[in-house]
PDB file of N, CA and C in Angstrom:
ATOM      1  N   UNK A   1    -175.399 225.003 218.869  1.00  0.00           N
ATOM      2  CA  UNK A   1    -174.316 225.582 219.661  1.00  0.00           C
ATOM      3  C   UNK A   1    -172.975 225.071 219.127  1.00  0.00           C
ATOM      4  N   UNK A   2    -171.869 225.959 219.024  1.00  0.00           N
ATOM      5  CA  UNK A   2    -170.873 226.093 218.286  1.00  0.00           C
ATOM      6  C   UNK A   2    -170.293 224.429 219.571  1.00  0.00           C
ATOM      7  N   UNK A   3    -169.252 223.855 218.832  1.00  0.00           N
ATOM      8  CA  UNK A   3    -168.147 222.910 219.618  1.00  0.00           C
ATOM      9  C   UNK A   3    -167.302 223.617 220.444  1.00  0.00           C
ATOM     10  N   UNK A   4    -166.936 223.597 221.282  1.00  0.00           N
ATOM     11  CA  UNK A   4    -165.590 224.349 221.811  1.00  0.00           C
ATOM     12  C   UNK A   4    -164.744 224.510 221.176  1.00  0.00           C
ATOM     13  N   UNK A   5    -164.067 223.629 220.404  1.00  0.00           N
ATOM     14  CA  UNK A   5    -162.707 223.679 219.898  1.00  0.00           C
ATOM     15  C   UNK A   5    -162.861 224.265 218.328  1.00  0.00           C
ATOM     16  N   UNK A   6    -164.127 224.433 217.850  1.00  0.00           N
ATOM     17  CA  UNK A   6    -164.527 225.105 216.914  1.00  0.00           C
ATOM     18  C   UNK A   6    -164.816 227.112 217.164  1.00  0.00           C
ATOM     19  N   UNK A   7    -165.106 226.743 218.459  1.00  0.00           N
ATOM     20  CA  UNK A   7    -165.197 228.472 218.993  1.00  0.00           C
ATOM     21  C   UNK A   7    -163.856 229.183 219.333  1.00  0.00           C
ATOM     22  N   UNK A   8    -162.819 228.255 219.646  1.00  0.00           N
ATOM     23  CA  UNK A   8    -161.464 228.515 220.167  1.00  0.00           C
ATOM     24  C   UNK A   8    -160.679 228.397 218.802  1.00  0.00           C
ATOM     25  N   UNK A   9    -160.986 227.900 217.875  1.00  0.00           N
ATOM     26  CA  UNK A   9    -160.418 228.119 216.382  1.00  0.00           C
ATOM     27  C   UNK A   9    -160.510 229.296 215.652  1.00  0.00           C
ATOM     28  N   UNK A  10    -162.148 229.359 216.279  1.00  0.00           N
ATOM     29  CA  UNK A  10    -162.349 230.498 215.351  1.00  0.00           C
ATOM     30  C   UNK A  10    -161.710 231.747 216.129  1.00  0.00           C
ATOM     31  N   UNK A  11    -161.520 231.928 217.288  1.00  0.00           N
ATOM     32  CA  UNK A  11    -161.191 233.280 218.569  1.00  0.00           C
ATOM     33  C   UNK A  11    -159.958 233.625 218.004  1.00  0.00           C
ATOM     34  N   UNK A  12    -159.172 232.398 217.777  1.00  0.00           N
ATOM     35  CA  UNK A  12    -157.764 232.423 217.471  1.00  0.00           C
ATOM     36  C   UNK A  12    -157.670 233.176 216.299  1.00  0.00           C
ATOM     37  N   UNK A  13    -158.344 232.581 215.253  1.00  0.00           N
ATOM     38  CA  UNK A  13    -158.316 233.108 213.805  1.00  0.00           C
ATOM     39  C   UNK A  13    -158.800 234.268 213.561  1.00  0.00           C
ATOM     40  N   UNK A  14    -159.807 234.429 214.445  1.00  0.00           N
ATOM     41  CA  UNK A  14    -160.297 235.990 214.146  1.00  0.00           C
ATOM     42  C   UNK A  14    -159.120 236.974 215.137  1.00  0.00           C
ATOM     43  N   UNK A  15    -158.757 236.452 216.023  1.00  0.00           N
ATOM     44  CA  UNK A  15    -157.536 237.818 216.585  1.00  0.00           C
ATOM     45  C   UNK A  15    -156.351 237.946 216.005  1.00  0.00           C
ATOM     46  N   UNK A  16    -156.254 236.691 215.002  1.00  0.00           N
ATOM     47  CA  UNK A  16    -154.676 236.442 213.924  1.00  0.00           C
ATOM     48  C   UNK A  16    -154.854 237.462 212.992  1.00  0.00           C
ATOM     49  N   UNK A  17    -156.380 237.711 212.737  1.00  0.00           N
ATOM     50  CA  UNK A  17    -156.749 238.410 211.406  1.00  0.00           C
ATOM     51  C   UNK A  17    -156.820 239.497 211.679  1.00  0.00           C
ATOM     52  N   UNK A  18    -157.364 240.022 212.719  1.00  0.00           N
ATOM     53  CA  UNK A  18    -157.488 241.292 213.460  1.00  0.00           C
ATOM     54  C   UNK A  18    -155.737 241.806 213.361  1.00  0.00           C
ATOM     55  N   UNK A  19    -154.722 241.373 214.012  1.00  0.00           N
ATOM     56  CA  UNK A  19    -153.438 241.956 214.028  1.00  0.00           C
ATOM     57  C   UNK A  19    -152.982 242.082 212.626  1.00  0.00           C
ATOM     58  N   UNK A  20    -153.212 240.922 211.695  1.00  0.00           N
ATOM     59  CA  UNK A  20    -152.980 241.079 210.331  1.00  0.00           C
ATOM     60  C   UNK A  20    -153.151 242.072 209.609  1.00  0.00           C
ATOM     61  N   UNK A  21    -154.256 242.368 209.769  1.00  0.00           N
ATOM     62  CA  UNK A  21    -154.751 243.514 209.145  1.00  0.00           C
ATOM     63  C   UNK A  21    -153.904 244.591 209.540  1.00  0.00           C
ATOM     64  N   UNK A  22    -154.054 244.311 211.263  1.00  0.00           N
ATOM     65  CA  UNK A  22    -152.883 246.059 211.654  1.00  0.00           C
ATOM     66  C   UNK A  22    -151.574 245.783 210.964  1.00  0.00           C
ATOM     67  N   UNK A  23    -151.078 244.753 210.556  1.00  0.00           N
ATOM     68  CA  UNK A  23    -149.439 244.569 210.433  1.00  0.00           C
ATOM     69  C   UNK A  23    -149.371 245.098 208.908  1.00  0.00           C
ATOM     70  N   UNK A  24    -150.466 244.637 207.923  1.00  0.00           N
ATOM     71  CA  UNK A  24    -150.501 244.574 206.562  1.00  0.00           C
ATOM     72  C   UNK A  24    -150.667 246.332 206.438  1.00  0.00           C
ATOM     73  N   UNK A  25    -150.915 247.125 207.224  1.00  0.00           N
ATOM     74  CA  UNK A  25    -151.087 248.234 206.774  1.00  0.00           C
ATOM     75  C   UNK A  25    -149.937 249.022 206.528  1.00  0.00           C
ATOM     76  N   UNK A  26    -148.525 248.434 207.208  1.00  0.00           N
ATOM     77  CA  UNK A  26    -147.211 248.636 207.129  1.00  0.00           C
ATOM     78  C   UNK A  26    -146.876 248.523 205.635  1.00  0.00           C
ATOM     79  N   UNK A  27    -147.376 248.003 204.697  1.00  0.00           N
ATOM     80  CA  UNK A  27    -147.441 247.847 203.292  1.00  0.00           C
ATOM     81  C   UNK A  27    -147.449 248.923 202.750  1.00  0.00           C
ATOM     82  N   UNK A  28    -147.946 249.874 202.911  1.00  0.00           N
ATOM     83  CA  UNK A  28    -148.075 251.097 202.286  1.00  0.00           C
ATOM     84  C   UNK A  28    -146.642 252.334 202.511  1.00  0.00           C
ATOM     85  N   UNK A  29    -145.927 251.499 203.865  1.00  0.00           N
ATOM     86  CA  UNK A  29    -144.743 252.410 204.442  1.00  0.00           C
ATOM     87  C   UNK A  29    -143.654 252.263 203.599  1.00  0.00           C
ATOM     88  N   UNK A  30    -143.763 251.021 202.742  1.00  0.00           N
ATOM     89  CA  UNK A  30    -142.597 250.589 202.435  1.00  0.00           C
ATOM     90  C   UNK A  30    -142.286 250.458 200.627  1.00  0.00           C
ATOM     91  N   UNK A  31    -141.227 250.721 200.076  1.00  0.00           N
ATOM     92  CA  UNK A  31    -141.368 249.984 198.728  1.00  0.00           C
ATOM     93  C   UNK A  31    -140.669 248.738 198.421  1.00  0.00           C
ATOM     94  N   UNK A  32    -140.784 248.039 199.010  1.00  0.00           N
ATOM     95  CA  UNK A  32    -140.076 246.849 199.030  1.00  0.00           C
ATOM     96  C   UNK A  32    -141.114 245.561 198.413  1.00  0.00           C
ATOM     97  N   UNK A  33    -141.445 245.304 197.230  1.00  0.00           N
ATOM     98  CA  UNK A  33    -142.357 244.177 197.250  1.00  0.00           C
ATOM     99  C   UNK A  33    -142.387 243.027 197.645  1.00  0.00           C
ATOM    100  N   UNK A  34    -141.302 242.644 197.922  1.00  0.00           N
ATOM    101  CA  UNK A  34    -141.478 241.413 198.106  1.00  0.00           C
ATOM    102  C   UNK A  34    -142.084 241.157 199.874  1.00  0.00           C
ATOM    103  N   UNK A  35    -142.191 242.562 200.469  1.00  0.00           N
ATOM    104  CA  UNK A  35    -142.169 242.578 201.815  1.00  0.00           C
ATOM    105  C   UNK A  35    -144.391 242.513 201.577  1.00  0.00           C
ATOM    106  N   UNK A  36    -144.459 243.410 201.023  1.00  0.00           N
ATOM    107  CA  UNK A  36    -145.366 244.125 200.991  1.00  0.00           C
ATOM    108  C   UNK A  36    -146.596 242.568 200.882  1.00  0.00           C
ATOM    109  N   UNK A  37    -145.655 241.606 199.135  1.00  0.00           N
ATOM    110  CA  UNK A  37    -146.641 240.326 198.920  1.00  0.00           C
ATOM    111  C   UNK A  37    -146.418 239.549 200.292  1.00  0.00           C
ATOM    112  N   UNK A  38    -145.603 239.516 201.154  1.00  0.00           N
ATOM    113  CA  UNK A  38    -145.244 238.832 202.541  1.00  0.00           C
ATOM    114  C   UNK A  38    -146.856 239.065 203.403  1.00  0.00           C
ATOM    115  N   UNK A  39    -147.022 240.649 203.352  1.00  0.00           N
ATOM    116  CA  UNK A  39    -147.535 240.981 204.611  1.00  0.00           C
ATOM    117  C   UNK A  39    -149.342 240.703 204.284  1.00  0.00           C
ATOM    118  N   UNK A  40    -149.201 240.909 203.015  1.00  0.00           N
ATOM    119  CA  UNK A  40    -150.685 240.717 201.860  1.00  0.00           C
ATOM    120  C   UNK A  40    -151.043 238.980 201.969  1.00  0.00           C
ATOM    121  N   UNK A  41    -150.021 238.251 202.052  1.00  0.00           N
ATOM    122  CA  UNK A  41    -150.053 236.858 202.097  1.00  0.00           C
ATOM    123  C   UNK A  41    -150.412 236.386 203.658  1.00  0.00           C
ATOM    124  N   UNK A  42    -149.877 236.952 204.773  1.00  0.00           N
ATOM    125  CA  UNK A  42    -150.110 236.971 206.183  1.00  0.00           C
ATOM    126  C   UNK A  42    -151.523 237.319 206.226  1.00  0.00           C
ATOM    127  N   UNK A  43    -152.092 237.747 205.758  1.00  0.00           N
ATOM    128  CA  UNK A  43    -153.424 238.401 205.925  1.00  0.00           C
ATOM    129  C   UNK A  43    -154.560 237.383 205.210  1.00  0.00           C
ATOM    130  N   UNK A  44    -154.125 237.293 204.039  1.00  0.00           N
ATOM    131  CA  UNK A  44    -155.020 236.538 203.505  1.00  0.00           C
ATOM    132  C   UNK A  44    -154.875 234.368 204.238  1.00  0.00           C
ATOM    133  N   UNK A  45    -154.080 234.245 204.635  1.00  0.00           N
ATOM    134  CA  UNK A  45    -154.030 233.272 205.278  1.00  0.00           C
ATOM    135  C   UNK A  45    -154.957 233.082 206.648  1.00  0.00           C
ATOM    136  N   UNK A  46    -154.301 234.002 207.435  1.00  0.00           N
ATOM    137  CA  UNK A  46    -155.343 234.992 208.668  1.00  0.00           C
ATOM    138  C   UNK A  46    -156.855 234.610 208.582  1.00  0.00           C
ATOM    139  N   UNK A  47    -156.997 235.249 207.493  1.00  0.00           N
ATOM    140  CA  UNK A  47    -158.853 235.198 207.079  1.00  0.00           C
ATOM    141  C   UNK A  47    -158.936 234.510 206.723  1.00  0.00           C
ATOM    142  N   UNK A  48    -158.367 233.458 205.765  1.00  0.00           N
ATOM    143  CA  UNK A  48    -158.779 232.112 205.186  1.00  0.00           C
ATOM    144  C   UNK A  48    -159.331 231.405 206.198  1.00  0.00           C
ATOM    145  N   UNK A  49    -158.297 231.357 207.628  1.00  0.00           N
ATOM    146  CA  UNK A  49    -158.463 230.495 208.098  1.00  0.00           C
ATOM    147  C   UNK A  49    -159.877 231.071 209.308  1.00  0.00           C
ATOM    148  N   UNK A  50    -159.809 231.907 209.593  1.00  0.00           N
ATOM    149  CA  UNK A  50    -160.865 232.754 210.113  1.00  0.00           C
ATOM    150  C   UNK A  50    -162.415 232.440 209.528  1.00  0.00           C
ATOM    151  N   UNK A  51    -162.294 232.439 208.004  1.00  0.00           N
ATOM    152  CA  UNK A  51    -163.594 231.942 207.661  1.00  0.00           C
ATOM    153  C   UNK A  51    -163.999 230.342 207.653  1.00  0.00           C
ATOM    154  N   UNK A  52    -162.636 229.911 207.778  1.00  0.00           N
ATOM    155  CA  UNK A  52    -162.941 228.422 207.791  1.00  0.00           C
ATOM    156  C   UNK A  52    -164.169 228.133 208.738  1.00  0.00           C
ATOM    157  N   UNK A  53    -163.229 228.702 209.970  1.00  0.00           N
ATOM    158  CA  UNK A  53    -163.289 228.074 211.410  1.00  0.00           C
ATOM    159  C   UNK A  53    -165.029 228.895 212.113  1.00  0.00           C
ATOM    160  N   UNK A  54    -164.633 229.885 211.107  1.00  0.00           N
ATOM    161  CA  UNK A  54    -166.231 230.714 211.399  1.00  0.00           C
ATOM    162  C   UNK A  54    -167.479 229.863 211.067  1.00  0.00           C
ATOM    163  N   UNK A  55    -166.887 229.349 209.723  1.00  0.00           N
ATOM    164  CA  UNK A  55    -168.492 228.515 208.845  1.00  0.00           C
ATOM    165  C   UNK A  55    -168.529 226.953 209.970  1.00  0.00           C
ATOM    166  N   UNK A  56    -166.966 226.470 210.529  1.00  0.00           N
ATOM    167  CA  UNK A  56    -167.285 225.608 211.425  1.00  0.00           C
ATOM    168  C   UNK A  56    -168.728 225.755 212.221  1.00  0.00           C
ATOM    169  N   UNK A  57    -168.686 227.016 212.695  1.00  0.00           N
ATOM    170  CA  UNK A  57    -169.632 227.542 213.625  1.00  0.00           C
ATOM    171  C   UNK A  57    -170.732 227.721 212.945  1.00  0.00           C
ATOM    172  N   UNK A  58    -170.976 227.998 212.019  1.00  0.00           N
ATOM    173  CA  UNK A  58    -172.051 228.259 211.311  1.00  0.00           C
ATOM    174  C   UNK A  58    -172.382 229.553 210.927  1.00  0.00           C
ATOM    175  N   UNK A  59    -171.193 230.434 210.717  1.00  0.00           N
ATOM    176  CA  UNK A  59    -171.539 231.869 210.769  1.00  0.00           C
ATOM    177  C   UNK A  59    -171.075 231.996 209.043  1.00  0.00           C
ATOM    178  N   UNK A  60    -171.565 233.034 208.212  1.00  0.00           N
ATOM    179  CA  UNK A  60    -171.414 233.413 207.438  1.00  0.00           C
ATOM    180  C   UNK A  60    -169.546 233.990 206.892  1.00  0.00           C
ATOM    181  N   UNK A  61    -169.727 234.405 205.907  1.00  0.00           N
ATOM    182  CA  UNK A  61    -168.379 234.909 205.316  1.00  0.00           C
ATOM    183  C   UNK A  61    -168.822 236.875 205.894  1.00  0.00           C
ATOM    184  N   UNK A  62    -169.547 237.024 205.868  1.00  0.00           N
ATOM    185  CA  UNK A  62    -169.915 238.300 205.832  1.00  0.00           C
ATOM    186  C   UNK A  62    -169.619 238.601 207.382  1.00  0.00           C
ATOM    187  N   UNK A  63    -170.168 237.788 208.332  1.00  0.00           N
ATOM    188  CA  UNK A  63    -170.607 237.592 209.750  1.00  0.00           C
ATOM    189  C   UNK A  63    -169.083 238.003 209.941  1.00  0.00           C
ATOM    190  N   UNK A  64    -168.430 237.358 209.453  1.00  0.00           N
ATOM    191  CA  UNK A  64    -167.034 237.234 210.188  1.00  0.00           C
ATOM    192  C   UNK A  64    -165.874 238.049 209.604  1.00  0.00           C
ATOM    193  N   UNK A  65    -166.237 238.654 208.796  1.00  0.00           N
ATOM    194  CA  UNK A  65    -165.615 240.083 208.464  1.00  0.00           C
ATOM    195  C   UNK A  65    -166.017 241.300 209.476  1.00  0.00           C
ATOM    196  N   UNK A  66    -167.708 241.192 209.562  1.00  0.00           N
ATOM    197  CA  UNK A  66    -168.147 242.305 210.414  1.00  0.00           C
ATOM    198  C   UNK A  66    -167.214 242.214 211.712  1.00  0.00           C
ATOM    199  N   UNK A  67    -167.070 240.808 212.380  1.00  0.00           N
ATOM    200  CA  UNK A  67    -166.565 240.791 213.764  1.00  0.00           C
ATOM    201  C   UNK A  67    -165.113 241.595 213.482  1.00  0.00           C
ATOM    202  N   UNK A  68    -164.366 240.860 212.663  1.00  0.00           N
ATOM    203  CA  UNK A  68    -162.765 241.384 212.187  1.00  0.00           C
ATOM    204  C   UNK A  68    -163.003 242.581 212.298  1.00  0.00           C
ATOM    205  N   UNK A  69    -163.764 243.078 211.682  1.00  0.00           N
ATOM    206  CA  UNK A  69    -163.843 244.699 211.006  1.00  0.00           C
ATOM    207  C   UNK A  69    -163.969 245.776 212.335  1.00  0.00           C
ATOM    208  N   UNK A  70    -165.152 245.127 212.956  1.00  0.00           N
ATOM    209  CA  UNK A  70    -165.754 245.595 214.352  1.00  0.00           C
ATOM    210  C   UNK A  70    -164.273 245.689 215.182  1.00  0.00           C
ATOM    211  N   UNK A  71    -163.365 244.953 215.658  1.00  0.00           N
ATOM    212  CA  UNK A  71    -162.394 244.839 215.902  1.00  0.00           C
ATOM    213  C   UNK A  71    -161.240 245.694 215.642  1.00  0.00           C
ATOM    214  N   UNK A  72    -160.848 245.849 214.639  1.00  0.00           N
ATOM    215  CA  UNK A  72    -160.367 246.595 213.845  1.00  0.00           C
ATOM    216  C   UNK A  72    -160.314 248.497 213.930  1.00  0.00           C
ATOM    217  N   UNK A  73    -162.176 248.687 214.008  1.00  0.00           N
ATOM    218  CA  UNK A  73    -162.739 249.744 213.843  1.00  0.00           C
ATOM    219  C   UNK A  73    -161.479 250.173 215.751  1.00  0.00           C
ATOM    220  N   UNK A  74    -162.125 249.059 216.660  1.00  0.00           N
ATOM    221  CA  UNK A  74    -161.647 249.257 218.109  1.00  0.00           C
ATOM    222  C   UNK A  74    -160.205 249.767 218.162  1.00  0.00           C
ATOM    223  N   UNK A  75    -159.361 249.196 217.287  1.00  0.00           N
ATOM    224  CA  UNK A  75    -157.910 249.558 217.210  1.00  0.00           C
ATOM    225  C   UNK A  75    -157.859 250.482 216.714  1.00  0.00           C
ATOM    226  N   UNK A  76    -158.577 251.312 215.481  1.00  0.00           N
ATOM    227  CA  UNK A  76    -157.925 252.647 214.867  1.00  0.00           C
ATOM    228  C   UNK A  76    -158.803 253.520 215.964  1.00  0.00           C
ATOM    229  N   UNK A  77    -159.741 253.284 216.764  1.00  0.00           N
ATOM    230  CA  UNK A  77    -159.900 254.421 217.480  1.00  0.00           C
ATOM    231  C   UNK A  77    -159.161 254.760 218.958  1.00  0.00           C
ATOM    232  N   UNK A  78    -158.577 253.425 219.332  1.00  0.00           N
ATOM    233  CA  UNK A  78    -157.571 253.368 220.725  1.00  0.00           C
ATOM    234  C   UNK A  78    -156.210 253.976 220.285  1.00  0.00           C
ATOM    235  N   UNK A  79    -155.807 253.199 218.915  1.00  0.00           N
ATOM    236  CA  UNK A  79    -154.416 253.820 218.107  1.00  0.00           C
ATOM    237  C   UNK A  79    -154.287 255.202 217.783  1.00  0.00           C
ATOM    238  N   UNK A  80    -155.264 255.449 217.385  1.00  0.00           N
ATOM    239  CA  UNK A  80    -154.967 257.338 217.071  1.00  0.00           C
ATOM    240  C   UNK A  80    -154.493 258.132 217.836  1.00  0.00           C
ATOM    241  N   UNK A  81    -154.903 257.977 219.011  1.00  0.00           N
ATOM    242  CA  UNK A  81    -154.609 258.346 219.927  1.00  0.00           C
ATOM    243  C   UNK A  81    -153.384 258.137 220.891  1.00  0.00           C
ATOM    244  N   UNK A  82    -153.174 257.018 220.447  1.00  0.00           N
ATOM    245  CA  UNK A  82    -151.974 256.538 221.269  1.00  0.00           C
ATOM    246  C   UNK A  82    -150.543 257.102 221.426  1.00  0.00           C
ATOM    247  N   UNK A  83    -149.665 256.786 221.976  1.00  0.00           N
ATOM    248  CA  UNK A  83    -148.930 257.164 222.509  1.00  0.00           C
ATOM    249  C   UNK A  83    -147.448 256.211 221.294  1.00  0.00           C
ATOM    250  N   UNK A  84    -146.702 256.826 221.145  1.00  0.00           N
ATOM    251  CA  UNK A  84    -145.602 256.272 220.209  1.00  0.00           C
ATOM    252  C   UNK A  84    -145.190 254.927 220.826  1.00  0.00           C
ATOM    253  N   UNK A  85    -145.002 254.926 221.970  1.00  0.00           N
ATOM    254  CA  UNK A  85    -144.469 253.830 222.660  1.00  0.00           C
ATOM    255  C   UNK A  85    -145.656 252.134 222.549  1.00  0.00           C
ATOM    256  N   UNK A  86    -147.242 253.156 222.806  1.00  0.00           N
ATOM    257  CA  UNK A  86    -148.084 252.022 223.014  1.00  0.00           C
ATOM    258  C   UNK A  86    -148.295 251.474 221.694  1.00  0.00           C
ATOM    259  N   UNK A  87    -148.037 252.714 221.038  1.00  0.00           N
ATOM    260  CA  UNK A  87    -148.212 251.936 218.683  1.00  0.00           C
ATOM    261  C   UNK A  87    -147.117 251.061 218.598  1.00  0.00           C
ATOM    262  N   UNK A  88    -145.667 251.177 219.093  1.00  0.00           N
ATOM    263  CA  UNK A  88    -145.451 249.940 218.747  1.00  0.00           C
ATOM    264  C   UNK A  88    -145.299 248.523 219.862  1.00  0.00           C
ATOM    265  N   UNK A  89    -145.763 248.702 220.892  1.00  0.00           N
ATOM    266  CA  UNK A  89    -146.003 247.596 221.435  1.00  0.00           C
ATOM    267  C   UNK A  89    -147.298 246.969 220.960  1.00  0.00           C
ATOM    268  N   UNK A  90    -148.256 247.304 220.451  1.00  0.00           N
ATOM    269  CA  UNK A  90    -149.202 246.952 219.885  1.00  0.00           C
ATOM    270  C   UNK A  90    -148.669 246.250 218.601  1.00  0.00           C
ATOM    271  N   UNK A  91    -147.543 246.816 217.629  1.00  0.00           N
ATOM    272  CA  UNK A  91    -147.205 246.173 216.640  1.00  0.00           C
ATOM    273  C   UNK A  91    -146.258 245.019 216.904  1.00  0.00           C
ATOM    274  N   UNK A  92    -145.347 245.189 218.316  1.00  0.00           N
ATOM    275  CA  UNK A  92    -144.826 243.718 218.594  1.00  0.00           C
ATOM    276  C   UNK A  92    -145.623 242.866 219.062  1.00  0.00           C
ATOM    277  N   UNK A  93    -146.693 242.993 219.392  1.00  0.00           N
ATOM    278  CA  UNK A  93    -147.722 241.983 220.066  1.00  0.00           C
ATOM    279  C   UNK A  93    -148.429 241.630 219.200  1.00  0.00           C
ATOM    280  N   UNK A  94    -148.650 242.306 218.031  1.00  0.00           N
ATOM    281  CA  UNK A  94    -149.588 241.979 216.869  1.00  0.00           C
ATOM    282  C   UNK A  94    -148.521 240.511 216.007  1.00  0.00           C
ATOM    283  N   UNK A  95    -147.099 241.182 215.720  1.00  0.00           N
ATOM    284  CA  UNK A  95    -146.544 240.269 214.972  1.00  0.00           C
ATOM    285  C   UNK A  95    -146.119 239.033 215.491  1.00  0.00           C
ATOM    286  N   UNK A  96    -146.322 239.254 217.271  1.00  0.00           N
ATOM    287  CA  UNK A  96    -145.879 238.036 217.881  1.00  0.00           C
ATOM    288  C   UNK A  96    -147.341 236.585 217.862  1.00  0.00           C
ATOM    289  N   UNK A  97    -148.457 237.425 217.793  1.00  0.00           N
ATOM    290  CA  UNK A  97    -149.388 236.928 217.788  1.00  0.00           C
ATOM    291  C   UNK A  97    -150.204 236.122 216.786  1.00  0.00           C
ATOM    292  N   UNK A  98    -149.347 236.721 215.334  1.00  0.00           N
ATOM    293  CA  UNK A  98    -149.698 236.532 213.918  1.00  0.00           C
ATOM    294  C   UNK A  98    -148.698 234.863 214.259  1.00  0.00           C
ATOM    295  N   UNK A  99    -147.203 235.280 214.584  1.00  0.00           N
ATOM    296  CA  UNK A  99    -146.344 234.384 214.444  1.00  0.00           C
ATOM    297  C   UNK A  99    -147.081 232.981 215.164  1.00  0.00           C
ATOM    298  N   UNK A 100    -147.362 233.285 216.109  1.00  0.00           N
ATOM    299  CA  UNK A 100    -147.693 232.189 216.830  1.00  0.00           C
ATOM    300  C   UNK A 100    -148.919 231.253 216.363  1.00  0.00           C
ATOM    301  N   UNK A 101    -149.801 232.315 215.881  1.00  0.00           N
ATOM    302  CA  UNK A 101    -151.005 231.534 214.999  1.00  0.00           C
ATOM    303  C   UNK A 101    -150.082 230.544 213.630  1.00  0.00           C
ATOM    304  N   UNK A 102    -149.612 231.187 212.957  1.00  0.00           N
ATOM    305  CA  UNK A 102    -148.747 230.949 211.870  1.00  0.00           C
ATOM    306  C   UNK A 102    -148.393 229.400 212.596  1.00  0.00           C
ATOM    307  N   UNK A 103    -147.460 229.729 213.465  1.00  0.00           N
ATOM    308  CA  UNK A 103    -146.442 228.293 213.825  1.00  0.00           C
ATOM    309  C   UNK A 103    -147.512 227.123 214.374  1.00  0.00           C
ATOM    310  N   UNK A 104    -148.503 227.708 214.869  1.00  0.00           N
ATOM    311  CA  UNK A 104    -149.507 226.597 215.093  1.00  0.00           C
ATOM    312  C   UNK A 104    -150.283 225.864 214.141  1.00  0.00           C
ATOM    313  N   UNK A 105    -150.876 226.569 212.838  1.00  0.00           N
ATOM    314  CA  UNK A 105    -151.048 226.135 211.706  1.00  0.00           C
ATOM    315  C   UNK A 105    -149.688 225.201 211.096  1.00  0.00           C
ATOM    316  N   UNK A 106    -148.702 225.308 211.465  1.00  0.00           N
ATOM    317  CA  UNK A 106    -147.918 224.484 210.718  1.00  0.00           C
ATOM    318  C   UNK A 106    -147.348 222.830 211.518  1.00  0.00           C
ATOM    319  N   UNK A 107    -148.105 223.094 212.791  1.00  0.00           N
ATOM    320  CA  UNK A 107    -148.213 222.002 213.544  1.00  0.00           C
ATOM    321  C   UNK A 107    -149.340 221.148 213.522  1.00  0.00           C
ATOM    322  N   UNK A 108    -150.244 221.494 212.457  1.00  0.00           N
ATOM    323  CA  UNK A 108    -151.619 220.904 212.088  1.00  0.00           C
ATOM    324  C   UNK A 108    -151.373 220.170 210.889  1.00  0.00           C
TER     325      UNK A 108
END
């Protein structure tokens, strides 16, 4: 059985990665590179730390993509649909959420 603070690492990291992913897809909107390696770098940090905290637990690299992914799959099918207003409150809550993971990693 996973530690607590190993299951709450990983919750964190996998919902950092989950928004990441939605934020990084903004990459494609833009031609700006240096924005684009920003948002590519947010992501891959995201999951780094996502798989860390996963293998804490004992779960695979694979395991913990499926969950991300599974996740993920949940947002492009609620988002399609959505409403202009709810896409970008979803994207301020995503980047507020990335941020906050971010600033907590840098308090470690």
């Amino acid at each position: 059985m996973p530690e607590p603070d190993h299951q709450v690492a990983f919750e964190e990291a996998k919902e950092a990665t989950r928004r990441a992913v939605f934020l990084n897809t903004a990459r494609h909107m833009t031609s700006d590179e240096t924005y684009k390696q920003n948002l590519a770098r947010l992501f891959q940090i995201c999951r780094s730390k996502a798989i860390s905290a996963g293998a804490a637990m004992g779960l695979s690299e694979r395991q913990i993509d499926e969950a991300i992914s599974a996740l993920c799959d949940d947002d492009y099918a609620r988002l399609k649909n959505a409403s202009h207003k709810e896409f970008v409150e979803f994207a301020k809550d995503s980047h507020e959420i990335v941020q906050k993971f971010l600033a907590k990693l840098d308090r470690i």
